[in-house]
C-alpha atoms as a PDB file:
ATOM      1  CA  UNK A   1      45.534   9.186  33.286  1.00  0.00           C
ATOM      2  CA  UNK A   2      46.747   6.781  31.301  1.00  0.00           C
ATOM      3  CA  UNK A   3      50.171   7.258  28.624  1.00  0.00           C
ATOM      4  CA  UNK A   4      49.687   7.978  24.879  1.00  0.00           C
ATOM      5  CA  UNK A   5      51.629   3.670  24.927  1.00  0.00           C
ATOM      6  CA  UNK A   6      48.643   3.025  26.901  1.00  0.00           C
ATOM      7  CA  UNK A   7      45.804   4.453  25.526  1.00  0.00           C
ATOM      8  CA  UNK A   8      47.629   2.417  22.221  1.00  0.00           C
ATOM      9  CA  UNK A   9      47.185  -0.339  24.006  1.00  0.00           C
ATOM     10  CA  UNK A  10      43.686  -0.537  25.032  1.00  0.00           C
ATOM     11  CA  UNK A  11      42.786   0.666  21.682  1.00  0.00           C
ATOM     12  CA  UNK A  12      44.640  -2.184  20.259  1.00  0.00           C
ATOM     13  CA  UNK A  13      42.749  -4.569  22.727  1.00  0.00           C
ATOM     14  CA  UNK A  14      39.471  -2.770  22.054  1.00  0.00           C
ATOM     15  CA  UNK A  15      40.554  -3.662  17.675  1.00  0.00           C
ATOM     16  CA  UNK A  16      41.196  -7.072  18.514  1.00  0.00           C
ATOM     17  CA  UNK A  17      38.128  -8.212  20.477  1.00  0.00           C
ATOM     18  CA  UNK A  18      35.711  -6.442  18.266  1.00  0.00           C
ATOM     19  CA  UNK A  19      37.067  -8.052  15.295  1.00  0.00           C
ATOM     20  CA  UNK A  20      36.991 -11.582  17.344  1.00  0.00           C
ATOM     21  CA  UNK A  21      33.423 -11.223  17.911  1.00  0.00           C
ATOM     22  CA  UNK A  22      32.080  -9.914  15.093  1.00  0.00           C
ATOM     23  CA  UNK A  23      33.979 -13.235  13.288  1.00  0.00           C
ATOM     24  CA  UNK A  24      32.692 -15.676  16.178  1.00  0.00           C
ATOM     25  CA  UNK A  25      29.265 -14.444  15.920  1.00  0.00           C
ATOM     26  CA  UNK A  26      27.629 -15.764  13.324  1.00  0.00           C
ATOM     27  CA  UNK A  27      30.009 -19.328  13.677  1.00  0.00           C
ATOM     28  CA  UNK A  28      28.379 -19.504  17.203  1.00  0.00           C
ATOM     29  CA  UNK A  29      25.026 -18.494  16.221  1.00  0.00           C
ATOM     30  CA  UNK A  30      25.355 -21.511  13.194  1.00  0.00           C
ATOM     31  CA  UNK A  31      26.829 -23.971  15.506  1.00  0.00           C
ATOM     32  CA  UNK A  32      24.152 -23.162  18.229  1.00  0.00           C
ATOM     33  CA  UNK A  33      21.682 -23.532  16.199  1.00  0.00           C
ATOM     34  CA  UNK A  34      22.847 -27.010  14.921  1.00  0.00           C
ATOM     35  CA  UNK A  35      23.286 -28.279  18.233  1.00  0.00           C
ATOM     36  CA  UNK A  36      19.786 -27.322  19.270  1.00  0.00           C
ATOM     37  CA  UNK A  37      17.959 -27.909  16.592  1.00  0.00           C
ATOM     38  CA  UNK A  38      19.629 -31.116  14.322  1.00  0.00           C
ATOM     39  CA  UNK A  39      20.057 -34.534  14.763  1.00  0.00           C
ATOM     40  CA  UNK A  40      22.696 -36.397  13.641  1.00  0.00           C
ATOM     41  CA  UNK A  41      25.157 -39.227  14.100  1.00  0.00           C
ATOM     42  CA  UNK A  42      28.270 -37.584  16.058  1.00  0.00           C
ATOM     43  CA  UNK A  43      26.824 -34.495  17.462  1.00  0.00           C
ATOM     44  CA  UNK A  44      28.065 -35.434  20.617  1.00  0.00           C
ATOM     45  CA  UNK A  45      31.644 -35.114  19.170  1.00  0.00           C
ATOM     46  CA  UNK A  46      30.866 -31.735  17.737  1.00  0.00           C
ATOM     47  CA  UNK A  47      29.404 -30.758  20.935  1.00  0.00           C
ATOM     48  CA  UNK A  48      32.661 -31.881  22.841  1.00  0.00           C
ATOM     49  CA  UNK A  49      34.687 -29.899  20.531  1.00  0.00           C
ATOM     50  CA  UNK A  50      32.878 -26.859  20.580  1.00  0.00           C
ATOM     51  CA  UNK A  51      33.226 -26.660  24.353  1.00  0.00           C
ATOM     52  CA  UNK A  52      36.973 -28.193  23.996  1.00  0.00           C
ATOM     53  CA  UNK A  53      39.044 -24.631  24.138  1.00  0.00           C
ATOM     54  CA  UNK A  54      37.395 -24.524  27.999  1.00  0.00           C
ATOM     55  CA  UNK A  55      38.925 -27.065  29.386  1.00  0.00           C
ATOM     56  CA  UNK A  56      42.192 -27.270  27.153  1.00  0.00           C
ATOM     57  CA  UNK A  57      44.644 -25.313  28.842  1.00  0.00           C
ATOM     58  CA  UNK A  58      44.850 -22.544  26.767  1.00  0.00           C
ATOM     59  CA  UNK A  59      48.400 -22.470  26.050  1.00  0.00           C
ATOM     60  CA  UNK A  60      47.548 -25.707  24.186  1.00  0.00           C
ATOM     61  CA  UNK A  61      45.020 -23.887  22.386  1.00  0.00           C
ATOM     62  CA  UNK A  62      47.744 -21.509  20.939  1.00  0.00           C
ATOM     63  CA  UNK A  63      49.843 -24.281  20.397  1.00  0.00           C
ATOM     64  CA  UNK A  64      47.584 -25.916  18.232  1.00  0.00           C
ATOM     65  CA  UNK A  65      46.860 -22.437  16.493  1.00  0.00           C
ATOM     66  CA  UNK A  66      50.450 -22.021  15.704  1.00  0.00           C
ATOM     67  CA  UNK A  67      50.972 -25.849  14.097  1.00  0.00           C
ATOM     68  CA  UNK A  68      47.558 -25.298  12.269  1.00  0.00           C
ATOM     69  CA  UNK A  69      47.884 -21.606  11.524  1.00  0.00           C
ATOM     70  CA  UNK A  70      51.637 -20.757  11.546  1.00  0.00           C
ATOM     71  CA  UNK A  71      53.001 -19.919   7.803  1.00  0.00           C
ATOM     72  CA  UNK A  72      53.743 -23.895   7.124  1.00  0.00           C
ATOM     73  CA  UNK A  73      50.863 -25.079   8.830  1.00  0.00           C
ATOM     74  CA  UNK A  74      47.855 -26.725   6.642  1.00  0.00           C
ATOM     75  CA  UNK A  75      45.780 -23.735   6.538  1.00  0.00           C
ATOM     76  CA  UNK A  76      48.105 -20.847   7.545  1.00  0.00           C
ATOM     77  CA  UNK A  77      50.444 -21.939   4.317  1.00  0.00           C
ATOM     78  CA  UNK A  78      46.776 -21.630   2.289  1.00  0.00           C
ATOM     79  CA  UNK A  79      46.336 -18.344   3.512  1.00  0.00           C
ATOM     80  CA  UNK A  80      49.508 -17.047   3.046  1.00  0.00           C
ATOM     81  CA  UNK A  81      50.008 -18.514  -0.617  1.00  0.00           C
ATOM     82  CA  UNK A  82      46.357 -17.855  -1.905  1.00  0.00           C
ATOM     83  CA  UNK A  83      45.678 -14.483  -0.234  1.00  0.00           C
ATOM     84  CA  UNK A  84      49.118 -12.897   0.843  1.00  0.00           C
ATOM     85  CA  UNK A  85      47.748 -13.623   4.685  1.00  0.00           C
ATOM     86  CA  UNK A  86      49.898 -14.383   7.596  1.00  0.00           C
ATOM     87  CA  UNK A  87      48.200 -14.430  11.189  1.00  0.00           C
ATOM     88  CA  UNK A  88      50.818 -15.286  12.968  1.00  0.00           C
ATOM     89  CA  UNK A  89      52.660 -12.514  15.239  1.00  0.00           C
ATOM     90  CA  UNK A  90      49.615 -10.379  13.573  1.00  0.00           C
ATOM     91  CA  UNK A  91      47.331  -8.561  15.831  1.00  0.00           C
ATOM     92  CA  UNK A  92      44.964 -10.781  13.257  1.00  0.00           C
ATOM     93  CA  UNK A  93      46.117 -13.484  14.709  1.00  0.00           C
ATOM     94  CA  UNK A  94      45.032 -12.285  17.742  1.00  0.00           C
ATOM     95  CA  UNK A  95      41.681 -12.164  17.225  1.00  0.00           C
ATOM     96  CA  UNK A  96      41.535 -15.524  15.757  1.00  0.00           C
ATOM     97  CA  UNK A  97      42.968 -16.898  19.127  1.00  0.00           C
ATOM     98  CA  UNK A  98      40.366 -14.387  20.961  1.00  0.00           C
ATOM     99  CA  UNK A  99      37.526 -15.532  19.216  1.00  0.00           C
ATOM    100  CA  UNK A 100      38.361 -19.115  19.434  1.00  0.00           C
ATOM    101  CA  UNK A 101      38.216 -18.546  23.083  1.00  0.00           C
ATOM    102  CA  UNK A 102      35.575 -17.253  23.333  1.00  0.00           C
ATOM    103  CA  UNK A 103      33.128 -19.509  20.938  1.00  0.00           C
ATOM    104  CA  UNK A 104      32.382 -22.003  23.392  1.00  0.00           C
ATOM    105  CA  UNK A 105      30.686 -19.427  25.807  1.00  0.00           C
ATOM    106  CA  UNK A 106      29.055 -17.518  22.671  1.00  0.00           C
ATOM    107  CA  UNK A 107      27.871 -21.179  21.382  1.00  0.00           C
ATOM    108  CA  UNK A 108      26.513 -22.101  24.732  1.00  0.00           C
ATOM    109  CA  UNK A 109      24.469 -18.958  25.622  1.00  0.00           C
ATOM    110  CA  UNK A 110      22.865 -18.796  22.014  1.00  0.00           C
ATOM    111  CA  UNK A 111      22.379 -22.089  22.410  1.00  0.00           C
ATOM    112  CA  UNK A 112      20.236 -22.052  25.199  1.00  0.00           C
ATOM    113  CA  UNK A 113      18.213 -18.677  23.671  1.00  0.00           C
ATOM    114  CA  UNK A 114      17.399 -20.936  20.655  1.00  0.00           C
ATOM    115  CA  UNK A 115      16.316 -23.818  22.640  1.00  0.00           C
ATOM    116  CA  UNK A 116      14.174 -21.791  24.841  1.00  0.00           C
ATOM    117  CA  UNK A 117      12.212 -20.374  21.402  1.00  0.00           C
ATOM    118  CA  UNK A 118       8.337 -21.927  21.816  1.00  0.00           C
ATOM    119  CA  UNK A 119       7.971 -24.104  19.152  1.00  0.00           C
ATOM    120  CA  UNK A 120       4.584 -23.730  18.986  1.00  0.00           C
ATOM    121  CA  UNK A 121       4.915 -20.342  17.697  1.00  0.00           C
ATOM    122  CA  UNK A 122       6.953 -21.532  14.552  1.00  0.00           C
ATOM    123  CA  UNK A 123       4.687 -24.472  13.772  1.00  0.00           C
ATOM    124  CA  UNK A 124       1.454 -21.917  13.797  1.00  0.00           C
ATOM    125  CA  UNK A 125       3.315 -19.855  11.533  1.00  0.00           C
ATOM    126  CA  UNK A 126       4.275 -22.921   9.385  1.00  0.00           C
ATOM    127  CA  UNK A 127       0.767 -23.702   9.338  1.00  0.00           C
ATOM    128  CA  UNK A 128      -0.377 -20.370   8.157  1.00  0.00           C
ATOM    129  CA  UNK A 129       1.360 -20.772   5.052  1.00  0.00           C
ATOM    130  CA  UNK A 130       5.080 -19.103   6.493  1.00  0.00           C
ATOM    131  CA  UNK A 131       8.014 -20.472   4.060  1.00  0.00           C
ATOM    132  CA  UNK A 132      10.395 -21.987   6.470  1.00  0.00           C
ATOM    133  CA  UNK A 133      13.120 -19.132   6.027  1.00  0.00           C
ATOM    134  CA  UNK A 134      10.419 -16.524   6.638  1.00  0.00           C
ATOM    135  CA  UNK A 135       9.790 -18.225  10.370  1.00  0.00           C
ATOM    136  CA  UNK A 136      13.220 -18.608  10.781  1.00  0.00           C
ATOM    137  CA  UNK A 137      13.875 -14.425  10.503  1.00  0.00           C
ATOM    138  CA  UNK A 138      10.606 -13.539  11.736  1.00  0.00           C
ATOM    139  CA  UNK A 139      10.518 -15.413  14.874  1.00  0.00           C
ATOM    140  CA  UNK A 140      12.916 -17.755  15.490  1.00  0.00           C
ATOM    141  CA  UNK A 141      15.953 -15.057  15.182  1.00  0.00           C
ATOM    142  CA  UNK A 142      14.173 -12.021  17.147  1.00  0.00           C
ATOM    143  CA  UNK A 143      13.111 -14.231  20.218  1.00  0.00           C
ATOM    144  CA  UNK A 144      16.505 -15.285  20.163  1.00  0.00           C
ATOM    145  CA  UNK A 145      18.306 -11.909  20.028  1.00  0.00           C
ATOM    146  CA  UNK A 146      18.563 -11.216  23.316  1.00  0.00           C
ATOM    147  CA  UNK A 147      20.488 -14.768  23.817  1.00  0.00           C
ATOM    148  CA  UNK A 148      22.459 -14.144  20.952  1.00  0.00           C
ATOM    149  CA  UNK A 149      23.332 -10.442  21.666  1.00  0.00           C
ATOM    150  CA  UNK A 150      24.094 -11.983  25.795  1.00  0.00           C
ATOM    151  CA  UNK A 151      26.328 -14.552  23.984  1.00  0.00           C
ATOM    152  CA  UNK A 152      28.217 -12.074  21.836  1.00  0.00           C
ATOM    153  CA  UNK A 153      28.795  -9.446  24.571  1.00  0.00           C
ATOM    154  CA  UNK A 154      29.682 -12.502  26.907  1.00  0.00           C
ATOM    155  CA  UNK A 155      32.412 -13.584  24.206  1.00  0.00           C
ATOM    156  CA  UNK A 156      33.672  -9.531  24.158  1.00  0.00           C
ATOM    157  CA  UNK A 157      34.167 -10.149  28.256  1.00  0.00           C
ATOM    158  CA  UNK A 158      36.086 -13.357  27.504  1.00  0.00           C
ATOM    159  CA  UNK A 159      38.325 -11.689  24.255  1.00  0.00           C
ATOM    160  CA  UNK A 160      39.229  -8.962  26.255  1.00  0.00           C
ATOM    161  CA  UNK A 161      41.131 -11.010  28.783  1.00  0.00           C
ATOM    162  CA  UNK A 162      43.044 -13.435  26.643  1.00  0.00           C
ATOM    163  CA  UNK A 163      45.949 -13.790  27.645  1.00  0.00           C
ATOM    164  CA  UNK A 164      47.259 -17.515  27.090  1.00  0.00           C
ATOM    165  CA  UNK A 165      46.215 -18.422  23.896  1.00  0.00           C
ATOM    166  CA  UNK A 166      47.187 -15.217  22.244  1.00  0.00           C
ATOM    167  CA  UNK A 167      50.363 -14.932  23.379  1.00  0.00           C
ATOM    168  CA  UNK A 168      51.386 -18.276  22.213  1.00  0.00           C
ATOM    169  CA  UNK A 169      50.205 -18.233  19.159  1.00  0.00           C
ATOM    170  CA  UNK A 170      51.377 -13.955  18.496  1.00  0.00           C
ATOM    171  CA  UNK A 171      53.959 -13.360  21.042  1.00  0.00           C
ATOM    172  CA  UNK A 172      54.324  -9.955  22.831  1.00  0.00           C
ATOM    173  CA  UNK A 173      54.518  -7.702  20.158  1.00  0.00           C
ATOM    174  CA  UNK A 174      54.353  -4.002  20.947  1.00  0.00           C
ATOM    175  CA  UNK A 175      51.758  -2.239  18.714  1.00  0.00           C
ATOM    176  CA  UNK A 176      51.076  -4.884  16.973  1.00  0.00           C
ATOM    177  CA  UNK A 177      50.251  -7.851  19.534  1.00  0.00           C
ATOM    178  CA  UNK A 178      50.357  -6.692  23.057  1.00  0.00           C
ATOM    179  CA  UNK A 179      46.925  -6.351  24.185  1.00  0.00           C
ATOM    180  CA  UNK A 180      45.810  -5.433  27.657  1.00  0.00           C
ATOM    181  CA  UNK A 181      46.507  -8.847  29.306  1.00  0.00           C
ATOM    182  CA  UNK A 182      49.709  -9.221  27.816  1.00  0.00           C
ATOM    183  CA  UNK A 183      50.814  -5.417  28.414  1.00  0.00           C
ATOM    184  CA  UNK A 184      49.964  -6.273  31.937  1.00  0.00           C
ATOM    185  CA  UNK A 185      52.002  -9.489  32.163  1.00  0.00           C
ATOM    186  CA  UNK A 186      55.297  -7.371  30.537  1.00  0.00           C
ATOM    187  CA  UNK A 187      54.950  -4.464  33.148  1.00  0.00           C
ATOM    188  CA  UNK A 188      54.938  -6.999  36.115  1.00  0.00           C
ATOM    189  CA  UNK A 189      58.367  -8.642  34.820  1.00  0.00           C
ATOM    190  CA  UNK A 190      59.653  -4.538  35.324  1.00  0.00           C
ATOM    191  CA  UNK A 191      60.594  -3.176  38.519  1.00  0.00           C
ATOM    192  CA  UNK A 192      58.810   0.244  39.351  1.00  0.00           C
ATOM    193  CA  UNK A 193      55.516  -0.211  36.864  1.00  0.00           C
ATOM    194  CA  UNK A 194      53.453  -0.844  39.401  1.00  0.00           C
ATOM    195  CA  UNK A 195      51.482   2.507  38.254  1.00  0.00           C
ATOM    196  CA  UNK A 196      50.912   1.629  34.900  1.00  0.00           C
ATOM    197  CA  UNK A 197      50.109  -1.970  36.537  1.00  0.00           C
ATOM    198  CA  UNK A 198      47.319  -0.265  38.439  1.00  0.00           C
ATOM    199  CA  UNK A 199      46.072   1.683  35.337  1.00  0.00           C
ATOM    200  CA  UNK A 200      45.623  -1.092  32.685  1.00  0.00           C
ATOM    201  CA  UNK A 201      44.255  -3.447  35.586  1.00  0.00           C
ATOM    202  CA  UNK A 202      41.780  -1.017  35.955  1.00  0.00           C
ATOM    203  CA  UNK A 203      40.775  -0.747  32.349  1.00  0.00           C
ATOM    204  CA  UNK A 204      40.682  -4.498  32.245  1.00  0.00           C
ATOM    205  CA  UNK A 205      38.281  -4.722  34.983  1.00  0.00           C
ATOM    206  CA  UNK A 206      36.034  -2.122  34.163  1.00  0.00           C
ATOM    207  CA  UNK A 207      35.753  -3.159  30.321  1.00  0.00           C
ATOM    208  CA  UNK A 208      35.045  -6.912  31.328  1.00  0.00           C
ATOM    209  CA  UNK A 209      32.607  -6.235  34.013  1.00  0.00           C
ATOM    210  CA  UNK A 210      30.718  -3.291  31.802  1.00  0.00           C
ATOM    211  CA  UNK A 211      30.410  -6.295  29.224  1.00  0.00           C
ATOM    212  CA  UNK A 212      28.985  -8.868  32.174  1.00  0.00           C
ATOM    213  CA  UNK A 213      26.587  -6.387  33.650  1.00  0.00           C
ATOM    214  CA  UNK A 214      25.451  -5.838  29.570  1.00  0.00           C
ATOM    215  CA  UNK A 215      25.273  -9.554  28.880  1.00  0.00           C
ATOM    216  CA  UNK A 216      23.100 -10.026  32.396  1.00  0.00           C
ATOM    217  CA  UNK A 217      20.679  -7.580  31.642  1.00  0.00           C
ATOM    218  CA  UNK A 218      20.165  -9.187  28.163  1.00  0.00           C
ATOM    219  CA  UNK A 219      19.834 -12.413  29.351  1.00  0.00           C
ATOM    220  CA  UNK A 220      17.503 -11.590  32.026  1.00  0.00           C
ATOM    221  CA  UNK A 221      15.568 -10.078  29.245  1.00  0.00           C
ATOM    222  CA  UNK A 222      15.781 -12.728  26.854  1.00  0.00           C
ATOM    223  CA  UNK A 223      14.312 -14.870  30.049  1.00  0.00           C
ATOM    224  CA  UNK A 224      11.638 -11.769  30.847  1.00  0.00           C
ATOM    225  CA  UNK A 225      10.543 -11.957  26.822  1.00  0.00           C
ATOM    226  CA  UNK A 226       9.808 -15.810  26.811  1.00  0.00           C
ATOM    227  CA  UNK A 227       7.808 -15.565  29.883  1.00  0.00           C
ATOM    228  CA  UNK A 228       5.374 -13.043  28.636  1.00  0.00           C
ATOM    229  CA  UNK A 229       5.453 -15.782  25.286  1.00  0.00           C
ATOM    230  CA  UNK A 230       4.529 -18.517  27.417  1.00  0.00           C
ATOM    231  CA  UNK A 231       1.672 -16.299  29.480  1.00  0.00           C
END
């Protein structure tokens, strides 16, 4: 069973993923859809950054969070002089670095859900007299749920074990901070915690592959759905 300190943890974890991907959501879903669908000079670029927080080591990443969002950074000294906001060594701040994180993986799998949409579907609807915004939620969004619902569940497995990034940018804040990753780095600097070690590994693993299993299912769906389309 795991300790009232804990049980605050993972509920603190639980706060700062959902909060991550219910911000990186609709980003993803817009930046997905420009990638698959527009044309224009330097989309390579955007493409490139998108995917950048993969293959930046992601204590960069949090470096770059804390010159850009820190209280005298260019946007974190906007936020904190227009709206009272400060991210940094915020559990806020925690989800910004979690959903950056995970938006490349959230971008990618939408991505792919939109670009597997059949065309052909849109332009007979276009041709029956549809408004473009009417095909768009009609049947451009519902073929591509399942993508976008694999994407966001996929980003939940990647917020939930964050580790680098975050605690860069937010430190190791008890309460307020230390989610399950970082909990877990702190109790292996202890001697003797090897118990509560055990018990937030445990957690971690079972939340992350609960959210894999979920985001397979809805991908093999999404992949089920546009082969019935296409028979």
């Amino acid at each position: 069973m795991l300790t009232a300190e804990e049980w605050g943890i993972v509920a603190l974890s639980l706060r700062v993923t959902i909060v991550a991907v219910a911000v990186a959501t609709p980003v993803s879903f817009a930046l997905a859809l420009l990638l698959a669908r527009a044309r224009f000079p330097g989309k390579v670029l955007v493409d490139a950054l998108v995917h950048l927080p993969l293959v930046l080591p992601p204590v960069v990443t949090g470096w770059l969070l804390l010159i850009g969002f820190g209280v005298k950074g260019p946007i974190g000294s906007l936020l904190h002089d227009w709206l009272g906001l400060t991210l940094i060594f915020r559990w806020t701040g925690a989800a910004l670095a979690s959903a950056i994180m995970a938006l490349p993986l959230m971008v990618r799998a939408m991505r792919l859900s939109i670009e597997a949409v059949d065309r052909r579907l849109e332009g007979a609807a276009r041709t029956l007299g549809a408004p473009p915004w009417r095909v768009f939620w009609t049947i451009t969004v519902p073929l591509a749920l399942p993508g976008v619902l694999a994407g966001a569940v996929l980003g939940f497995a990647r917020s939930i074990g964050e580790f680098g990034a975050t605690i860069t940018f937010v430190s190791n804040i008890p309460g307020e901070t230390q989610t399950l990753p970082i909990a877990i780095y702190a109790a292996l600097q202890v001697p003797g915690s090897e118990g509560a070690v055990t018990r937030l590994a445990v957690i971690s693993v079972v939340l992350s592959l609960g959210a894999l299993v979920i985001s397979e299912v809805l991908a093999r769906r999404a992949g089920a759905g546009r082969g019935n389309h296409v028979l």
